[in-house]
Protein backbone atom coordinates (compact mmCIF):
# COMPACT_ATOMS: atom_id res chain seq x y z
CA UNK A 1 0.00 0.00 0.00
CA UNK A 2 0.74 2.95 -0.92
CA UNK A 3 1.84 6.18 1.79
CA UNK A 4 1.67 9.70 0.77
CA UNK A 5 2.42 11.69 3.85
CA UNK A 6 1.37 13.60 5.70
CA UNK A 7 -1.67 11.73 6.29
CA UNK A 8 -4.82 12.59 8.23
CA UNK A 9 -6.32 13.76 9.96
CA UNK A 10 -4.17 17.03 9.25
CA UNK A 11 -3.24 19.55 11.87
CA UNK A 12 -2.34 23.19 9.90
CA UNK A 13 1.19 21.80 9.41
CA UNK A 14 0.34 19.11 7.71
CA UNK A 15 -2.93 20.73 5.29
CA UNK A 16 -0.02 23.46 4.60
CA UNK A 17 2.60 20.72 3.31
CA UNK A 18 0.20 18.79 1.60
CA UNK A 19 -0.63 22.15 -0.42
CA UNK A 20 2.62 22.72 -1.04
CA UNK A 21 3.34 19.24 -2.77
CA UNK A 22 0.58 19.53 -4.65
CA UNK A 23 1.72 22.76 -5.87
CA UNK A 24 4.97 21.58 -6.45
CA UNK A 25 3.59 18.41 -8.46
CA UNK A 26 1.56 20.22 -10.67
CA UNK A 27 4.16 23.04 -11.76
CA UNK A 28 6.33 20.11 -13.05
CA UNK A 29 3.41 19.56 -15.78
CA UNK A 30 4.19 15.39 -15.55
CA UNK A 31 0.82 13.40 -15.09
CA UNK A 32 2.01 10.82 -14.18
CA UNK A 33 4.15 12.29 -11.06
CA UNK A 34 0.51 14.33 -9.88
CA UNK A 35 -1.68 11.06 -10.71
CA UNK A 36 0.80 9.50 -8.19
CA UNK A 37 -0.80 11.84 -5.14
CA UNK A 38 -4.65 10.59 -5.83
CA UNK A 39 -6.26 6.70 -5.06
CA UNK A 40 -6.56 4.17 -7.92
CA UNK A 41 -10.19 5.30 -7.81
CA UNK A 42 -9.74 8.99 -7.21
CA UNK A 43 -13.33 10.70 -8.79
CA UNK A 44 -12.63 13.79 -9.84
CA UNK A 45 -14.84 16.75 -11.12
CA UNK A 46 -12.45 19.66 -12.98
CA UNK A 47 -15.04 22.72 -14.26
CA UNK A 48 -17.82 20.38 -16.18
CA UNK A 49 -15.63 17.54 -16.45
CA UNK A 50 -15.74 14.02 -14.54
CA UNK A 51 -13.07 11.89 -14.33
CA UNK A 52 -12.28 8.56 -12.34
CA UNK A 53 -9.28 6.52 -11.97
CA UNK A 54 -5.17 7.34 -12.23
CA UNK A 55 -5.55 6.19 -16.18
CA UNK A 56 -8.41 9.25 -16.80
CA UNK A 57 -6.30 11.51 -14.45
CA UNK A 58 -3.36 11.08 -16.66
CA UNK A 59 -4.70 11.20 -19.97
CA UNK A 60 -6.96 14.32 -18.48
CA UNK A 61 -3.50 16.41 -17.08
CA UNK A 62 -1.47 15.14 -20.39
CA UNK A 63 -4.79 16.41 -22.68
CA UNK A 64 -4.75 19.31 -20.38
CA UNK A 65 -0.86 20.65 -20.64
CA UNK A 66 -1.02 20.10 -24.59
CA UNK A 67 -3.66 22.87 -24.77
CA UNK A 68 -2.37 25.12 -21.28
CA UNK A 69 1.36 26.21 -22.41
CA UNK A 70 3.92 27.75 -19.93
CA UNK A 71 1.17 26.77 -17.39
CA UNK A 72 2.32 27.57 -13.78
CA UNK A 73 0.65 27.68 -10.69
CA UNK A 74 0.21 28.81 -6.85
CA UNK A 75 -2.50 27.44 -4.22
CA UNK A 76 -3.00 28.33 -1.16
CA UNK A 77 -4.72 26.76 2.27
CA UNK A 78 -8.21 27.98 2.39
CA UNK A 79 -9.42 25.68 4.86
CA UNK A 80 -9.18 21.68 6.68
CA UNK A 81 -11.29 19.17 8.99
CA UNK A 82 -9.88 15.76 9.74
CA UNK A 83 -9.06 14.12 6.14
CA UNK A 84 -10.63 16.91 4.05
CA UNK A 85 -8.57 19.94 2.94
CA UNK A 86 -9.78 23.30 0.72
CA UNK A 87 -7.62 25.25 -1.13
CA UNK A 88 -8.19 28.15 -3.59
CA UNK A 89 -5.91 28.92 -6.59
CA UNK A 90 -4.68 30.56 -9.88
CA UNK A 91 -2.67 29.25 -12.73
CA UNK A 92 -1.81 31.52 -16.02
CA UNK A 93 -0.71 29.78 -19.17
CA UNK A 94 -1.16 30.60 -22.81
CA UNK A 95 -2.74 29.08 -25.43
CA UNK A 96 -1.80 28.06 -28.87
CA UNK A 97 -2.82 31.71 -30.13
CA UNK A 98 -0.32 33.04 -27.86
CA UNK A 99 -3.20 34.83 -25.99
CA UNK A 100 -2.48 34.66 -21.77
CA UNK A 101 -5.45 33.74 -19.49
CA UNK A 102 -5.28 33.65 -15.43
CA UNK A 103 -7.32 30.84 -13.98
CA UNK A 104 -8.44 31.19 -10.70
CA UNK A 105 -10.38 28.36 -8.62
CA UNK A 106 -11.41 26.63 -5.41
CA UNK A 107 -10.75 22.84 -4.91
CA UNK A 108 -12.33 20.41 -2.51
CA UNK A 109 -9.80 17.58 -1.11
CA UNK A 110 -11.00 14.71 0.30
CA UNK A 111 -8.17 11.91 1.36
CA UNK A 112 -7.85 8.55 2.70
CA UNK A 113 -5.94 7.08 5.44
CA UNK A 114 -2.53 6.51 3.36
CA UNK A 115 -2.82 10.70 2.37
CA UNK A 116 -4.00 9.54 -1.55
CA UNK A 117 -6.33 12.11 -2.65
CA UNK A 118 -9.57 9.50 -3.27
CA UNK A 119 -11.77 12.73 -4.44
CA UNK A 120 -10.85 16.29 -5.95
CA UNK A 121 -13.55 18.59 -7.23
CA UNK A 122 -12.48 21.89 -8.63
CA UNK A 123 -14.28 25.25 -10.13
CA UNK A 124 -12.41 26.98 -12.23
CA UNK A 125 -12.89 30.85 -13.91
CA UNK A 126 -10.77 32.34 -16.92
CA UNK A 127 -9.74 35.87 -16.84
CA UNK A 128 -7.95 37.04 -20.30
CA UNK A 129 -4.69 38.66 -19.25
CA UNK A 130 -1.81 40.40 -21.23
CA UNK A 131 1.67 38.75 -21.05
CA UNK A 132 2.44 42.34 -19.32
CA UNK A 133 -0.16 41.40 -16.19
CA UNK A 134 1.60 37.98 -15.45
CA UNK A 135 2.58 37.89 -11.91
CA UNK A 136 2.90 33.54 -12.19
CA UNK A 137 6.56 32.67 -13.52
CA UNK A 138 7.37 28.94 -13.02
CA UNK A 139 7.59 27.23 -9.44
CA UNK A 140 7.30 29.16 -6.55
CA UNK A 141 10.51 30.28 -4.99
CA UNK A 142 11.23 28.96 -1.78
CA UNK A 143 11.13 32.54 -0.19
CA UNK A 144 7.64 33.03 -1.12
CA UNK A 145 6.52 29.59 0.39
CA UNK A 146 3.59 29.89 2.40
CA UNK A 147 2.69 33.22 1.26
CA UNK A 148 -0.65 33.91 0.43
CA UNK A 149 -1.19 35.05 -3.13
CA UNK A 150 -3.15 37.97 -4.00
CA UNK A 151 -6.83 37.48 -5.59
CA UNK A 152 -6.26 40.61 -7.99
């Protein structure tokens, strides 16, 4: 069996770690690395999208970061109870058009006892941007760990 600590039920420590691996995961753009975090049977729901399984998750991220380009992201801890944890976000990336778009989002974590994400469901928005307004350049820097992100 698989262990993906920290595992629940998470104290603030642990809900902040957890949304810094994430974090970390998805700014490498591999899906197979960030299907590694969620259950065999994760469900997911991504804007009107369902997915289930590690198989859907990857071919959903690879689809994904074919279409998102220079995608990079930040979340931050919005909120956790025992093995739940909810985090808000925003990713820019540019499409093939070259036109820039920030994404910002909330996401629902659910986990089970090994700390494998078994259910994520997120709600995305798109906001246009110019390459000038980027504020989102690669992984975060280790000095701005744990630093919330402005919403505007």
């Amino acid at each position: 069996m698989t262990v993906r600590p920290p595992v629940p039920p998470f104290d603030r420590a642990a809900a902040l770690a957890k949304v810094q691996a994430a974090e970390d995961a998805w700014n490498t753009r591999d899906p197979e690395r960030v299907a590694g975090a969620y259950t065999v049977d994760s469900v997911w729901r991504n804007r009107d999208t369902f997915v289930t399984g590690r198989p859907a998750i990857v071919e959903f991220l690879s689809d994904k970061w074919s279409r998102e380009l220079d995608y990079a992201l930040r979340k931050n801890l919005w909120a956790f109870d025992g093995d739940r944890i909810a985090v808000r976000f925003q990713y820019e990336c540019r499409d093939s058009g070259g036109q820039w778009w920030r994404s910002y989002g909330n996401e629902l974590w659910e986990f089970d006892e090994n700390g494998l994400m078994r259910r994520r469901e997120a709600s995305i928005n798109d906001l246009r941007i110019e390459e000038s307004e980027r504020r989102v350049f690669g992984p975060r820097p280790e000095s701005e760990r744990g630093v919330e992100f402005p919403i505007r």
